[in-house]
C-alpha atoms as a PDB file:
ATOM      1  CA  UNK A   1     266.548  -7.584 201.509  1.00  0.00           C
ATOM      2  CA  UNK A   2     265.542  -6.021 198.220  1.00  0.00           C
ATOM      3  CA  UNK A   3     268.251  -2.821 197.077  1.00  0.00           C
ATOM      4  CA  UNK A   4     266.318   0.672 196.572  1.00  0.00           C
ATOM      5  CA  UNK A   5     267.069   1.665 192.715  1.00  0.00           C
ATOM      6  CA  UNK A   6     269.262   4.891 192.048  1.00  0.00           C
ATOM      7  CA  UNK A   7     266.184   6.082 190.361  1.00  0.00           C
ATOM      8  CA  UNK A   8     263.882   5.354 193.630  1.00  0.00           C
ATOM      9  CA  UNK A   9     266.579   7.060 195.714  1.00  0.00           C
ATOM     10  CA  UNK A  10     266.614  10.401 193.508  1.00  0.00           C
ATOM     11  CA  UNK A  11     262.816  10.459 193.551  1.00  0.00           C
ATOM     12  CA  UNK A  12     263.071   9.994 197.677  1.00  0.00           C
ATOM     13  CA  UNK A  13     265.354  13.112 197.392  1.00  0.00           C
ATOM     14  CA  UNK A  14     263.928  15.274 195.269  1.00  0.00           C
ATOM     15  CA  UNK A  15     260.680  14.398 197.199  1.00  0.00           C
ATOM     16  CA  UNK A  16     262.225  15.471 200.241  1.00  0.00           C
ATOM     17  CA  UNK A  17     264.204  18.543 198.427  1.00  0.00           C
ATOM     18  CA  UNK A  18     260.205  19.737 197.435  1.00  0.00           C
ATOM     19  CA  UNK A  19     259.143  19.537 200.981  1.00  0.00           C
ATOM     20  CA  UNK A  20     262.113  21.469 202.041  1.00  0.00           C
ATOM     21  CA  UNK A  21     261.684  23.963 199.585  1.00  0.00           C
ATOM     22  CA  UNK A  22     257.760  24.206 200.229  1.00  0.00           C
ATOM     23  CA  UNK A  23     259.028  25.008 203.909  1.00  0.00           C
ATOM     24  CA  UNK A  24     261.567  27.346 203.169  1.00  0.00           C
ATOM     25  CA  UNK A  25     259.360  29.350 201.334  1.00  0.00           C
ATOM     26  CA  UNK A  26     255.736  29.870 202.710  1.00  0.00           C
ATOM     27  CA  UNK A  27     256.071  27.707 206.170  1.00  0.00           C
ATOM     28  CA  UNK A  28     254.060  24.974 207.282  1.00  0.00           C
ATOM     29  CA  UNK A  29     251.087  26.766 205.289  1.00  0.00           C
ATOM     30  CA  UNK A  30     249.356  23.713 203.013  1.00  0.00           C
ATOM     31  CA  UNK A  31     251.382  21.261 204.703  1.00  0.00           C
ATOM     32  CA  UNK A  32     249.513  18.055 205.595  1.00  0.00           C
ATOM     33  CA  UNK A  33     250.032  16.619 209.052  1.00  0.00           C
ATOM     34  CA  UNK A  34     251.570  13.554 207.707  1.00  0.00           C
ATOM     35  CA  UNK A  35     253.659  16.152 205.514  1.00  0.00           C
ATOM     36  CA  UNK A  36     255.061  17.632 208.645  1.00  0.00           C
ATOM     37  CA  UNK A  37     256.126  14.257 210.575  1.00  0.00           C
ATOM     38  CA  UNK A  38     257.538  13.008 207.401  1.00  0.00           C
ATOM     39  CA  UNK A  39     259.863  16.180 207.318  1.00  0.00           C
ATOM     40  CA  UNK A  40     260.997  15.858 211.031  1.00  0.00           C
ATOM     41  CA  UNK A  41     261.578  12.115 210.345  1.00  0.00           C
ATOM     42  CA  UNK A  42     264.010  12.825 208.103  1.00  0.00           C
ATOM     43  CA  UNK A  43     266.216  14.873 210.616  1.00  0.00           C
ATOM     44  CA  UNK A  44     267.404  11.310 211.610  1.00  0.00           C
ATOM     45  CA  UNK A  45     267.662   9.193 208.221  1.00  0.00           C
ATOM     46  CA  UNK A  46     268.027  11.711 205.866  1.00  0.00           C
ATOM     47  CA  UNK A  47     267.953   9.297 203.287  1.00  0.00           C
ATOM     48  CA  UNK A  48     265.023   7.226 203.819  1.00  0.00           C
ATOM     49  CA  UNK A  49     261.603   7.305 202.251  1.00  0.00           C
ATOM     50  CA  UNK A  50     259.838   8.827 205.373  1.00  0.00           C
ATOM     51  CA  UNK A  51     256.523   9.201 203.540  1.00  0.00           C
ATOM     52  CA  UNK A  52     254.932   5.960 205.053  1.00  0.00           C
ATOM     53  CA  UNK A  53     256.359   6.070 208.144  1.00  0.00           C
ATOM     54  CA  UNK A  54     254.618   9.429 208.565  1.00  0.00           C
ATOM     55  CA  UNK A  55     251.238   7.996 207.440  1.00  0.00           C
ATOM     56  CA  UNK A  56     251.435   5.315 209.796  1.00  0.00           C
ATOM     57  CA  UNK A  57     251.977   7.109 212.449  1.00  0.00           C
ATOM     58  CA  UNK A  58     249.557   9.651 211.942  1.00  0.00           C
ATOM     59  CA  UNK A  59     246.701   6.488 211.598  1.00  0.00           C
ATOM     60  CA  UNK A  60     248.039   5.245 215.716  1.00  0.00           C
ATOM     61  CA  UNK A  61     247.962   8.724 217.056  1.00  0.00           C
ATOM     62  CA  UNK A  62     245.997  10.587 215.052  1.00  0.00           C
ATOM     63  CA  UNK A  63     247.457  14.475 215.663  1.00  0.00           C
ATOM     64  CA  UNK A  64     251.173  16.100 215.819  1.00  0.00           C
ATOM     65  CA  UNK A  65     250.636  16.713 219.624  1.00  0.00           C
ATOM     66  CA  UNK A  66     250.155  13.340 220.714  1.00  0.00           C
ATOM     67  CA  UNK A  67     252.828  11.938 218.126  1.00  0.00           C
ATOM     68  CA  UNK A  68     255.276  14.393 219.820  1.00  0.00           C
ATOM     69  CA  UNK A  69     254.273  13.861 223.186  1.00  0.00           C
ATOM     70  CA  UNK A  70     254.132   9.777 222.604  1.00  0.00           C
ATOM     71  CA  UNK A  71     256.593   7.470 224.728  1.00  0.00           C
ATOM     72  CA  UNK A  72     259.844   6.421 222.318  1.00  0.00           C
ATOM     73  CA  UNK A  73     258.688   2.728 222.706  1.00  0.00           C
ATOM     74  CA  UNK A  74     255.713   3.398 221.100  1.00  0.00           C
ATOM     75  CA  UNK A  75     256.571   5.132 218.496  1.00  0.00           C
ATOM     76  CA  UNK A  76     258.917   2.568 217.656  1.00  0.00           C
ATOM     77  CA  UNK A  77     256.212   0.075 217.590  1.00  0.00           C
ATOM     78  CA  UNK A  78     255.042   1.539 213.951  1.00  0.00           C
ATOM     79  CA  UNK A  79     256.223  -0.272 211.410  1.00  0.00           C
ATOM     80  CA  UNK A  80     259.066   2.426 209.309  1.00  0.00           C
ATOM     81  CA  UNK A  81     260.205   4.120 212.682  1.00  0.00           C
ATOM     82  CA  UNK A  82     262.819   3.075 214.364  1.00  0.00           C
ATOM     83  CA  UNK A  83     265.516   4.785 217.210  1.00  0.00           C
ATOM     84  CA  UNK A  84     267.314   7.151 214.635  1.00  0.00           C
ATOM     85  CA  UNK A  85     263.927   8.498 213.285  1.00  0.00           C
ATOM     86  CA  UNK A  86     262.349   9.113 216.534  1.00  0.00           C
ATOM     87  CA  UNK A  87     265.305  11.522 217.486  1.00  0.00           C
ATOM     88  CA  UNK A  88     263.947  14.188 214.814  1.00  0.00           C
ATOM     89  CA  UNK A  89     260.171  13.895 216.841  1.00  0.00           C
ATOM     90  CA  UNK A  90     261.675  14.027 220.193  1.00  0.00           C
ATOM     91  CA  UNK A  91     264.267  16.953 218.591  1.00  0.00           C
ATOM     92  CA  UNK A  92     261.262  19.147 217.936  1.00  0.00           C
ATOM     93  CA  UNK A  93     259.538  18.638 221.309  1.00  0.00           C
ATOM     94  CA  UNK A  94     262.305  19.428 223.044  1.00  0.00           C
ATOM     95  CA  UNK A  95     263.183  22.711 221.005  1.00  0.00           C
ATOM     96  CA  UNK A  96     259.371  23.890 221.529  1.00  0.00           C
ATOM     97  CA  UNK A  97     259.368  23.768 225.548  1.00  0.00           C
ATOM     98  CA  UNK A  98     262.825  25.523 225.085  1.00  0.00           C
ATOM     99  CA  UNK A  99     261.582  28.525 222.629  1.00  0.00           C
ATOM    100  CA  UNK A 100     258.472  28.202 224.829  1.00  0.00           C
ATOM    101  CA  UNK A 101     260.294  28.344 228.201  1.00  0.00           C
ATOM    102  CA  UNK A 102     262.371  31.705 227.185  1.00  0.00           C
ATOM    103  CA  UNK A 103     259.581  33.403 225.658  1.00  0.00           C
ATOM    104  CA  UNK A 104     257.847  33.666 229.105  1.00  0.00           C
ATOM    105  CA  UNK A 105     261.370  34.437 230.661  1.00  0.00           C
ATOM    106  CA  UNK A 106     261.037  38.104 231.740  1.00  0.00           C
ATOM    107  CA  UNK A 107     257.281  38.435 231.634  1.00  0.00           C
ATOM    108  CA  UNK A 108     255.051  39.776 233.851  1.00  0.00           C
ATOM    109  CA  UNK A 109     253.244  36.412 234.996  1.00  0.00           C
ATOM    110  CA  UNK A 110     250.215  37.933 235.787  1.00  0.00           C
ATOM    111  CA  UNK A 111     249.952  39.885 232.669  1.00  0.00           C
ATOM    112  CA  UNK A 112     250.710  36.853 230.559  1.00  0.00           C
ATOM    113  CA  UNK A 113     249.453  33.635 232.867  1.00  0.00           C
ATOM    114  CA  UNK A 114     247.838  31.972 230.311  1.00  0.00           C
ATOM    115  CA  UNK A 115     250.806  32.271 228.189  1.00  0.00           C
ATOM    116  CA  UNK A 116     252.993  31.134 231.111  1.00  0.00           C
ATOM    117  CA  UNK A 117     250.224  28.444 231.999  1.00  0.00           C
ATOM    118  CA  UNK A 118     249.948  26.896 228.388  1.00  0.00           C
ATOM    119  CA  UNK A 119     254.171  26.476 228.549  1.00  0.00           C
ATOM    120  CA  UNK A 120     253.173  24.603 231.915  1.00  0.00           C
ATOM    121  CA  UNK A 121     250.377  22.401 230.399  1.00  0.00           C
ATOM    122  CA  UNK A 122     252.804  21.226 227.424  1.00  0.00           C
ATOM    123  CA  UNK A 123     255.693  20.766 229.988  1.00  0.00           C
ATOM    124  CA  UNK A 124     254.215  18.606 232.634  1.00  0.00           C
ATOM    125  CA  UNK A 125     250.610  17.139 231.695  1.00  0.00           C
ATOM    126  CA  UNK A 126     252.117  13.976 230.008  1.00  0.00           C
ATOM    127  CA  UNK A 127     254.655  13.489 232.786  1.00  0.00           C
ATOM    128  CA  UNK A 128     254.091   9.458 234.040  1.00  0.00           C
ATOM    129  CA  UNK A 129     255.042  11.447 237.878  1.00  0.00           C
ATOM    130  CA  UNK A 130     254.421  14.318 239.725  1.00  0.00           C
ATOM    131  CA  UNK A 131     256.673  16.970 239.199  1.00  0.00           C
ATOM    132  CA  UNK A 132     256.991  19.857 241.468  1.00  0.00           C
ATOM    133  CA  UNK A 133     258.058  23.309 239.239  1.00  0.00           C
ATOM    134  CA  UNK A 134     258.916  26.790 241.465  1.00  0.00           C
ATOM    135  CA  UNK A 135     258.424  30.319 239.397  1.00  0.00           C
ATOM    136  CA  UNK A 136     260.943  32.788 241.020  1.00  0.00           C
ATOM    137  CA  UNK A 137     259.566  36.328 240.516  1.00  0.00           C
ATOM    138  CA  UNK A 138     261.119  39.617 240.972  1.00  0.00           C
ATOM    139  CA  UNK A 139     259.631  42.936 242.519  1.00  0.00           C
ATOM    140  CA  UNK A 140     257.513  43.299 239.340  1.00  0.00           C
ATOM    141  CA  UNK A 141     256.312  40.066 239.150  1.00  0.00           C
ATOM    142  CA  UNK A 142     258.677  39.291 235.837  1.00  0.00           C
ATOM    143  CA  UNK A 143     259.105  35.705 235.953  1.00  0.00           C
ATOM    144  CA  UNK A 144     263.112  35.004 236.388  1.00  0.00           C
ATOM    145  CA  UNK A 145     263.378  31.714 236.751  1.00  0.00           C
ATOM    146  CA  UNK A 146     261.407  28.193 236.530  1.00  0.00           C
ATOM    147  CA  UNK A 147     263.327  25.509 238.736  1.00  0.00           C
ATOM    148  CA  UNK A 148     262.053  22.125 238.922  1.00  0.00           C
ATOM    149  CA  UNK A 149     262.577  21.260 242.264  1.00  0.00           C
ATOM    150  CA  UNK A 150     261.980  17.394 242.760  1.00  0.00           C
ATOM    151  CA  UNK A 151     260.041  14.270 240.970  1.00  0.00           C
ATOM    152  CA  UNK A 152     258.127  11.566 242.995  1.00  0.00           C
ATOM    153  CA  UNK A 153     254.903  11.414 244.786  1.00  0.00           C
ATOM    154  CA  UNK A 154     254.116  15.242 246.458  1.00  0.00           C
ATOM    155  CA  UNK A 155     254.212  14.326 250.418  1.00  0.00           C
ATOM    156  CA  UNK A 156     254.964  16.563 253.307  1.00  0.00           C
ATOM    157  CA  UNK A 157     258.876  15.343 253.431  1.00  0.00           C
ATOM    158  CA  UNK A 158     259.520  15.483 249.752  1.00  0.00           C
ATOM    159  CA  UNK A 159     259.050  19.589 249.469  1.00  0.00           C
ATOM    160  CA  UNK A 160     261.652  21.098 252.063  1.00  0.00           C
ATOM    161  CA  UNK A 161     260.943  24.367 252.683  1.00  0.00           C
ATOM    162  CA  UNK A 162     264.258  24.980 253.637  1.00  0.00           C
ATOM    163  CA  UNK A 163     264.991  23.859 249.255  1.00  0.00           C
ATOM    164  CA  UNK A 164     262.255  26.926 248.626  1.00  0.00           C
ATOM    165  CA  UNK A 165     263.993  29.573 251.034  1.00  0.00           C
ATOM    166  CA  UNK A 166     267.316  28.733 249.669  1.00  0.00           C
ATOM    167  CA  UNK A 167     266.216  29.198 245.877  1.00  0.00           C
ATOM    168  CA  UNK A 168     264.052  32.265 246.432  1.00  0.00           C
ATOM    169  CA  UNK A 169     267.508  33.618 248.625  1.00  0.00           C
ATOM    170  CA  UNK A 170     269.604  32.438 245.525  1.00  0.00           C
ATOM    171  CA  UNK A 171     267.662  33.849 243.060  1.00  0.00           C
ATOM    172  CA  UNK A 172     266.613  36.754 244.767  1.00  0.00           C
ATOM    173  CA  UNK A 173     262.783  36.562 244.494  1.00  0.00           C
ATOM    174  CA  UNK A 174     260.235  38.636 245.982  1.00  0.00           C
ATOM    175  CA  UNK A 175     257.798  36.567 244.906  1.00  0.00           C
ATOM    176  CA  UNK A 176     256.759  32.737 244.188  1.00  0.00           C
ATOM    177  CA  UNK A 177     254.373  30.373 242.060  1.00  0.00           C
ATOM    178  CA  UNK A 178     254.059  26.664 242.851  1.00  0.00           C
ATOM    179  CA  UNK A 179     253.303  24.385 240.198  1.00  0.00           C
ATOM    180  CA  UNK A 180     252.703  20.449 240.179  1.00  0.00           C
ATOM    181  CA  UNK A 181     250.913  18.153 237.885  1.00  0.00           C
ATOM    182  CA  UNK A 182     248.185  15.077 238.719  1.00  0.00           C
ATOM    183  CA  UNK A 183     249.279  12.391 236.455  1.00  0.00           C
ATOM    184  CA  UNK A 184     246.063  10.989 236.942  1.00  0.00           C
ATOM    185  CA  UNK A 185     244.020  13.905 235.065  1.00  0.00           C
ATOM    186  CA  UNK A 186     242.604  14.883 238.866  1.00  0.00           C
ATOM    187  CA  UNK A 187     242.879  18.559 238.871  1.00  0.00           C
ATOM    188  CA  UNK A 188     241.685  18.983 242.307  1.00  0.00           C
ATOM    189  CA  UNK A 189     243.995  19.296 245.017  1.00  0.00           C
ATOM    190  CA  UNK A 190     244.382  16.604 248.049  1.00  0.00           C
ATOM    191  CA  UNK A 191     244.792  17.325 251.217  1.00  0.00           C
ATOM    192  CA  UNK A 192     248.354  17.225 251.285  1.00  0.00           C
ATOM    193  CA  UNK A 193     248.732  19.835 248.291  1.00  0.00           C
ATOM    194  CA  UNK A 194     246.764  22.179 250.489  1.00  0.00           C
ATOM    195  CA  UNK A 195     248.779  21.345 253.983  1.00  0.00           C
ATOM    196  CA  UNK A 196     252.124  21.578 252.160  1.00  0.00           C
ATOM    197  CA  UNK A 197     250.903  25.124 249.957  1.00  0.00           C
ATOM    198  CA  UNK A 198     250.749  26.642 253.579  1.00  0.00           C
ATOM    199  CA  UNK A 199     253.909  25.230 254.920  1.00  0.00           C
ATOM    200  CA  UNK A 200     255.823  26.332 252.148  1.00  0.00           C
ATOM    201  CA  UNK A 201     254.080  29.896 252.218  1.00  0.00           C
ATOM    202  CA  UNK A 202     254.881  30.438 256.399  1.00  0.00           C
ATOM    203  CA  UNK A 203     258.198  29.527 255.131  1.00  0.00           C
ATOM    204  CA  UNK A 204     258.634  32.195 252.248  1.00  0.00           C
ATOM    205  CA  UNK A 205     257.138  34.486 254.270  1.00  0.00           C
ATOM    206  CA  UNK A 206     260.415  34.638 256.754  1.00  0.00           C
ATOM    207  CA  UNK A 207     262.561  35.911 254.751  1.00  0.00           C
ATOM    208  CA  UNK A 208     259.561  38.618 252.932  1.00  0.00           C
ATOM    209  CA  UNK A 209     259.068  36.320 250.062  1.00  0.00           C
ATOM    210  CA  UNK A 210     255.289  36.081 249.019  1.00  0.00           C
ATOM    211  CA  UNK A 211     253.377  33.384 247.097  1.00  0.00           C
ATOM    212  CA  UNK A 212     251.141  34.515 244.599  1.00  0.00           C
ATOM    213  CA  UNK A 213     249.898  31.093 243.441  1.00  0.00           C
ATOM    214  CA  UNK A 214     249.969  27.315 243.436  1.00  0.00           C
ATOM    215  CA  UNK A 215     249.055  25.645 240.058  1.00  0.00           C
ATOM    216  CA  UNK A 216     248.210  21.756 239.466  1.00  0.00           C
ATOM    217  CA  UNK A 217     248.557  20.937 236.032  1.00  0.00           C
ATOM    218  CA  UNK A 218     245.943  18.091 234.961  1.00  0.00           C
ATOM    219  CA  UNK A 219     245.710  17.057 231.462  1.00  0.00           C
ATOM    220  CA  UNK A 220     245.050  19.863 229.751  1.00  0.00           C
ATOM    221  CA  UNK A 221     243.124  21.414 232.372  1.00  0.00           C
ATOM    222  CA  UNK A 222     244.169  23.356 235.418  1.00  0.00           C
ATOM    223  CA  UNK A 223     243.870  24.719 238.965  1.00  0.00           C
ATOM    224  CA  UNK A 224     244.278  27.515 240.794  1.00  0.00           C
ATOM    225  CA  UNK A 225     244.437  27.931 244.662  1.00  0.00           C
ATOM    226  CA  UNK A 226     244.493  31.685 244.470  1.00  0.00           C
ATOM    227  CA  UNK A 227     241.192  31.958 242.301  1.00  0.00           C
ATOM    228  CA  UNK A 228     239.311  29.051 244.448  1.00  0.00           C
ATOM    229  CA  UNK A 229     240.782  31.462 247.697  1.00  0.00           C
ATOM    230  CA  UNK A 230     243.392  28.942 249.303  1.00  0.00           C
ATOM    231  CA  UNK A 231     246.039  31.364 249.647  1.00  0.00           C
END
């Protein structure tokens, strides 16, 4: 194993101190992609020449979405990445579906659907299973909570209606969105979306609760059962 110099080590930290700096004072503004990974690479080895790393990875995935989005065991594949690395990637996914996530919390989801929908596509289209998400909304349709109610293959006996009454009762909705996601890109829904849409709807409607919608997230496409009229 060949020793980095103190002189290559200063360079890798003034290199990194310039990046910082560039950041600090104008953004991500001139930044190359490659620029950017390298920076969140360096969250986790803050004292490792990143610069390659974030080249190479950029070559195998070609764009900051899919780099961020990309299984761990993938990413550690590239040759300069390793576990401690990867943590400043996953790090920055993770903080963007938080911001993300409150910024919608509060809003009027009709008003701002495709800003609510967008937080959706990001959350669940790369999801390896279906995931099915509940929207609690209040009298004026401000969203108040997103709950994510179960993972596994959507079937009549996974979703209990008696799960949706007792959130909507908990959280005091008025009002409800379904969303779930096709892993397999398939934004159309099967029969048993649309059989278990209308169970779950007769059952919010018992205790006054309405549902607005029911959203399948599919890549980065999506559908709606209240615009094809399934609701």
């Amino acid at each position: 194993m060949v020793k980095k110099s103190s002189s290559q080590s200063q360079s890798t930290l003034g290199h990194r101190q310039r990046l910082r700096d560039r950041f600090l004072k104008s953004g991500l503004d001139g930044f190359h992609d490659y620029e950017i990974v390298e920076l969140l690479l360096t969250l986790g080895t803050p004292r490792k020449d990143c610069k390659q790393a974030a080249k190479n990875v950029m070559k195998k995935f070609g764009s900051i979405r899919v780099i961020l989005e990309a299984p761990v065991e993938e990413l550690k594949q590239i040759e300069g990445i390793g576990s401690k690395n990867v943590f400043g990637l996953k790090l920055a996914r993770s903080i963007a579906l938080k911001y993300l996530g409150e910024r919608v919390e509060g809003k009027d989801f009709i008003r701002s659907s495709e800003e609510v929908i967008n937080y959706l596509r990001l959350n669940l289209r790369d999801r390896s299973r279906e995931v099915f998400v509940i929207i609690y909304l209040n009298g004026r349709n401000q969203i108040m909570e997103m709950e994510e109610l179960f993972s596994g293959t959507l079937t009549a006996s996974a979703v209990y209606p008696r799960e949706v009454v007792k959130g909507s009762l908990r959280n005091k909705a008025a009002a409800l969105v379904f969303v779930h996601n096709h892993p397999s890109g398939n934004r159309q829904p099967s029969k048993e979306d649309i059989e278990i849409t209308k169970k779950l709807k007769e059952a919010a409607l018992t205790i006054d609760v309405v549902v607005h919608d029911h959203l399948i997230i599919a890549g980065d496409e999506y559908y709606s059962f209240a615009d094809h009229g399934l609701l």
